[in-house]
Protein backbone atom coordinates (compact mmCIF):
# COMPACT_ATOMS: atom_id res chain seq x y z
CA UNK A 1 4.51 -4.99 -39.86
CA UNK A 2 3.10 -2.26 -39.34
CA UNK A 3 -0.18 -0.22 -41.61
CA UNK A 4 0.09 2.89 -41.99
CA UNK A 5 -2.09 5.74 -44.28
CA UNK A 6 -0.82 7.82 -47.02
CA UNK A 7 -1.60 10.87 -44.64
CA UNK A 8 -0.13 9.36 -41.78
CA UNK A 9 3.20 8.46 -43.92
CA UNK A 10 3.36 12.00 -44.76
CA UNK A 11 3.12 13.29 -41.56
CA UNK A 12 6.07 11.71 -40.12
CA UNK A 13 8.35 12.85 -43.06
CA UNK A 14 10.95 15.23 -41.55
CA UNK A 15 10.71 18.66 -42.25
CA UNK A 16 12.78 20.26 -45.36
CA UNK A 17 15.62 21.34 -43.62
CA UNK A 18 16.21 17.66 -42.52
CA UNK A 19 17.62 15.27 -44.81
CA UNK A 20 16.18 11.88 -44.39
CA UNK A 21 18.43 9.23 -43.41
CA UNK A 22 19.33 6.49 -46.40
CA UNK A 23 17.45 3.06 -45.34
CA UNK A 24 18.52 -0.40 -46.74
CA UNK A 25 16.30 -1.83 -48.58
CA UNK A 26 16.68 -5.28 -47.54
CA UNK A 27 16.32 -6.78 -43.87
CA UNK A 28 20.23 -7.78 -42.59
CA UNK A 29 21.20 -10.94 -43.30
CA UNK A 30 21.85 -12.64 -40.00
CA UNK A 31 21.37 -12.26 -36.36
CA UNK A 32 25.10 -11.27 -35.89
CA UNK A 33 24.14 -8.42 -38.18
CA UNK A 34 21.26 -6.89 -36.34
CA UNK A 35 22.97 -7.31 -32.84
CA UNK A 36 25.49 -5.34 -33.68
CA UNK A 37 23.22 -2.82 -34.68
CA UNK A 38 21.45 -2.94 -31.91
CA UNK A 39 24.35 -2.56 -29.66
CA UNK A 40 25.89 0.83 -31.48
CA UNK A 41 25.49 3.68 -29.14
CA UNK A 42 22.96 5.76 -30.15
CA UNK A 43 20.56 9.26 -28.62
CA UNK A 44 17.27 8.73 -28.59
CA UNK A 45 16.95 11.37 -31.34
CA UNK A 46 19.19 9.94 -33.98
CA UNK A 47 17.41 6.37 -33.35
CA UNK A 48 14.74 5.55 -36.26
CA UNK A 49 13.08 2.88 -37.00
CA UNK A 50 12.30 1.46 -40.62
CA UNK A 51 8.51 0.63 -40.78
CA UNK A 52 6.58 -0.81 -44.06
CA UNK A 53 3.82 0.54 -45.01
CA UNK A 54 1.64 -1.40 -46.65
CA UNK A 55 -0.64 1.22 -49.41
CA UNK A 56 -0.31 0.05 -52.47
CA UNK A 57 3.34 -0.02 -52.90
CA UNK A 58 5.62 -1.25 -49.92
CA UNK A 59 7.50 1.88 -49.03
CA UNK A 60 10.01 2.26 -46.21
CA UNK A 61 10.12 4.98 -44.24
CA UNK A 62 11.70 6.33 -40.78
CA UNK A 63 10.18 7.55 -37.73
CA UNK A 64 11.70 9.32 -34.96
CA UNK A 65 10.78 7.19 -32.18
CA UNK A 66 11.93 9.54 -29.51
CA UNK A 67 9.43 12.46 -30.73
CA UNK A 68 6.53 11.20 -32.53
CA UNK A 69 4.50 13.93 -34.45
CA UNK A 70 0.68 13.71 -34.92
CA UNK A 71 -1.78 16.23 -35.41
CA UNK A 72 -3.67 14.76 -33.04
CA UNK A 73 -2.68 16.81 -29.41
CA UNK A 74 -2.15 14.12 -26.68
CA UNK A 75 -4.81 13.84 -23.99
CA UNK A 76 -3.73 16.11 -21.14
CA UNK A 77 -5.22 14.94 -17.39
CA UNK A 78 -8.02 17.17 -16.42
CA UNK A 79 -7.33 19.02 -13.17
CA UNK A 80 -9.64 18.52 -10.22
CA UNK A 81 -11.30 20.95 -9.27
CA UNK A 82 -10.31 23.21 -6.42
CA UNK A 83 -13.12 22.55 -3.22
CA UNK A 84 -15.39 25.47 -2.99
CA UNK A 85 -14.88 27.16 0.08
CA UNK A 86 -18.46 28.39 0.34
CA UNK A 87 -19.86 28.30 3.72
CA UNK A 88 -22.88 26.83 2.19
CA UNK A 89 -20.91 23.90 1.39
CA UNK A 90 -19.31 23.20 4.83
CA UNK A 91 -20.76 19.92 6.80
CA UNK A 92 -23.18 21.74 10.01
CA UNK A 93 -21.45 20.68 12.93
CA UNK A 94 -24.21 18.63 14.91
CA UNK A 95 -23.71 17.16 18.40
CA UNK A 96 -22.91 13.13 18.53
CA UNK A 97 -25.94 11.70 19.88
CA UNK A 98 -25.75 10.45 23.05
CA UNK A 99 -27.54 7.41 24.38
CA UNK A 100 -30.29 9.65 26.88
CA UNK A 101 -30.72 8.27 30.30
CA UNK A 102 -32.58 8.79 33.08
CA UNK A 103 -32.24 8.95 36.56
CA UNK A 104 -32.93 5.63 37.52
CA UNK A 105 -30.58 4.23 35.00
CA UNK A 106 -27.77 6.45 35.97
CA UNK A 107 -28.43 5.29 39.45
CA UNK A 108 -28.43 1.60 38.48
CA UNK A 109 -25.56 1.84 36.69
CA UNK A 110 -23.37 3.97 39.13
CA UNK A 111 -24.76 0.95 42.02
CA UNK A 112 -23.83 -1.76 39.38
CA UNK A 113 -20.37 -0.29 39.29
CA UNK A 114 -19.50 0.45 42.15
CA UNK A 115 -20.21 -3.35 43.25
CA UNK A 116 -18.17 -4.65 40.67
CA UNK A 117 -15.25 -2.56 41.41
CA UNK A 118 -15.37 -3.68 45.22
CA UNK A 119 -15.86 -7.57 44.09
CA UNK A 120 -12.40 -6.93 42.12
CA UNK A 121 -10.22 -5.25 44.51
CA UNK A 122 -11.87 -7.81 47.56
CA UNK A 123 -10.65 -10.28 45.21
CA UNK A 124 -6.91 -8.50 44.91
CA UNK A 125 -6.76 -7.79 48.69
CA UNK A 126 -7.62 -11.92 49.54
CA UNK A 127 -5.03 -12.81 47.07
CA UNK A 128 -3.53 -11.35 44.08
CA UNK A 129 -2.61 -14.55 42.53
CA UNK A 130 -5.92 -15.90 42.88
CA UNK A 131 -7.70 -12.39 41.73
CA UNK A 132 -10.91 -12.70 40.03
CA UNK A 133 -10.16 -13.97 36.12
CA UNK A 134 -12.86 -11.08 34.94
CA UNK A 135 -11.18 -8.36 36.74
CA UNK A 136 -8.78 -6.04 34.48
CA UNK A 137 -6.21 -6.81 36.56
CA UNK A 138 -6.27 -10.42 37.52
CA UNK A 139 -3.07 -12.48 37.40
CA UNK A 140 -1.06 -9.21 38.14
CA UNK A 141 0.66 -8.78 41.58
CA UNK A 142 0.12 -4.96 42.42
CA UNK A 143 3.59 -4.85 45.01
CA UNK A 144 6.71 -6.03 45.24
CA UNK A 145 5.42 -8.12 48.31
CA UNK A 146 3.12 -10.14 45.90
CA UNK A 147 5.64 -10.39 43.13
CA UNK A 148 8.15 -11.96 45.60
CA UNK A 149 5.44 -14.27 47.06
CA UNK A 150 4.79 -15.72 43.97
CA UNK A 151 8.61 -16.35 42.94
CA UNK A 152 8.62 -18.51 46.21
CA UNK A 153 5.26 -20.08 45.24
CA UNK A 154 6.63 -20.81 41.89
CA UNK A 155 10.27 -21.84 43.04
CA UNK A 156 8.45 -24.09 45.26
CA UNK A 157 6.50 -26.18 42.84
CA UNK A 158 9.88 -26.26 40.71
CA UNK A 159 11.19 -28.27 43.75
CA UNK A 160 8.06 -30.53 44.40
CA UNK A 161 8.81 -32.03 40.68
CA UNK A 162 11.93 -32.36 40.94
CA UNK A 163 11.56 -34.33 43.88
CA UNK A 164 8.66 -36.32 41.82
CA UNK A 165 10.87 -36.98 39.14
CA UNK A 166 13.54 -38.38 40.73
CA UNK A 167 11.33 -40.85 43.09
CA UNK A 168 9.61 -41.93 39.81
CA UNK A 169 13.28 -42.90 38.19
C-alpha cells in the first residue's frame, strides 16, 4: 500500500475535461481474475493503477503511470562545462628531461657497445645454433645455409633415438 497526502491525491486527479475512470471497489477475487487483467492489451496511457491512500478515510484513486504529474520539476543533468580555450590555461610545453651526460660517459658507453655487439655477431659467425643466449638474436639461424644445417642436425638426432630405442627393446 501505498501513503499518499491529501495534496498529493489532488494533484494526480485528471484535469476537468477528463472523466475519471470507474474503479472497483473491491480487490478481484482470484488469481485467474487478475491475470486476465493483466494480460488485456493496453497503451501505456490508458493503463492506471488503483492506489489506497491511507488519510483518514481509505480512498481509491488512479494514477497515470505512464505520465506522472508533480509540481516538483525533475532534476535535469547539469552540463559540463565547455574547456576554456584561454591561452592562459594551456599546459607550457617544456622539454622531457634528458638524463645529461658527459663526455666520458658517452665514450664509455659507445666502447661498452660496441664490444657487446662484436661478442654477439662473433658468437653468430662461430655458430648460429650455438649463438650467445643474451644476444637478441640467439637461437635464430640468419640464412638459409644455417636453417638447413640445423634440419640435418635435428633429423640426425631423430635417427640416433630411434636407433636407441630399438636396441633397448
Amino acid at each position: 500500500m501505498v501513503r499518499i497526502t491529501r495534496g498529493m491525491a489532488a494533484r494526480m486527479e485528471p484535469e476537468g475535461d477528463q472523466k475519471p475512470e470507474a474503479q472497483p471497489e473491491a480487490q478481484p477475487e482470484s488469481k485467474a481474475e487478475s491475470q486476465q487483467q493483466a494480460s488485456t492489451p493496453s497503451t501505456a496511457a490508458n493503463l492506471t493503477v488503483p492506489i489506497m491512500v491511507d488519510v483518514v478515510q481509505s480512498e481509491t484513486t488512479t494514477v497515470d503511470i505512464a505520465k506522472p504529474e508533480t509540481d516538483e520539476p525533475q532534476p535535469q543533468p547539469e552540463p559540463e562545462p565547455a574547456a576554456p580555450t584561454d591561452a592562459s590555461t594551456k599546459p607550457v610545453d617544456r622539454p622531457k628531461r634528458r638524463r645529461i651526460r658527459t663526455e666520458k660517459q658517452k665514450v664509455r658507453a659507445a666502447a661498452y657497445n660496441r664490444k657487446k655487439r662484436q661478442q654477439s655477431l662473433a658468437a653468430i659467425r662461430a655458430d648460429p645454433l650455438d649463438a650467445d643466449a643474451s644476444s637478441p638474436r640467439a637461437g635464430r639461424p640468419q640464412s638459409f645455409k644455417a636453417l638447413q644445417k640445423l634440419f640435418l642436425k635435428q633429423q640426425h638426432e631423430v635417427r640416433q633415438l630411434k636407433k636407441q630405442a630399438a636396441k633397448s627393446a
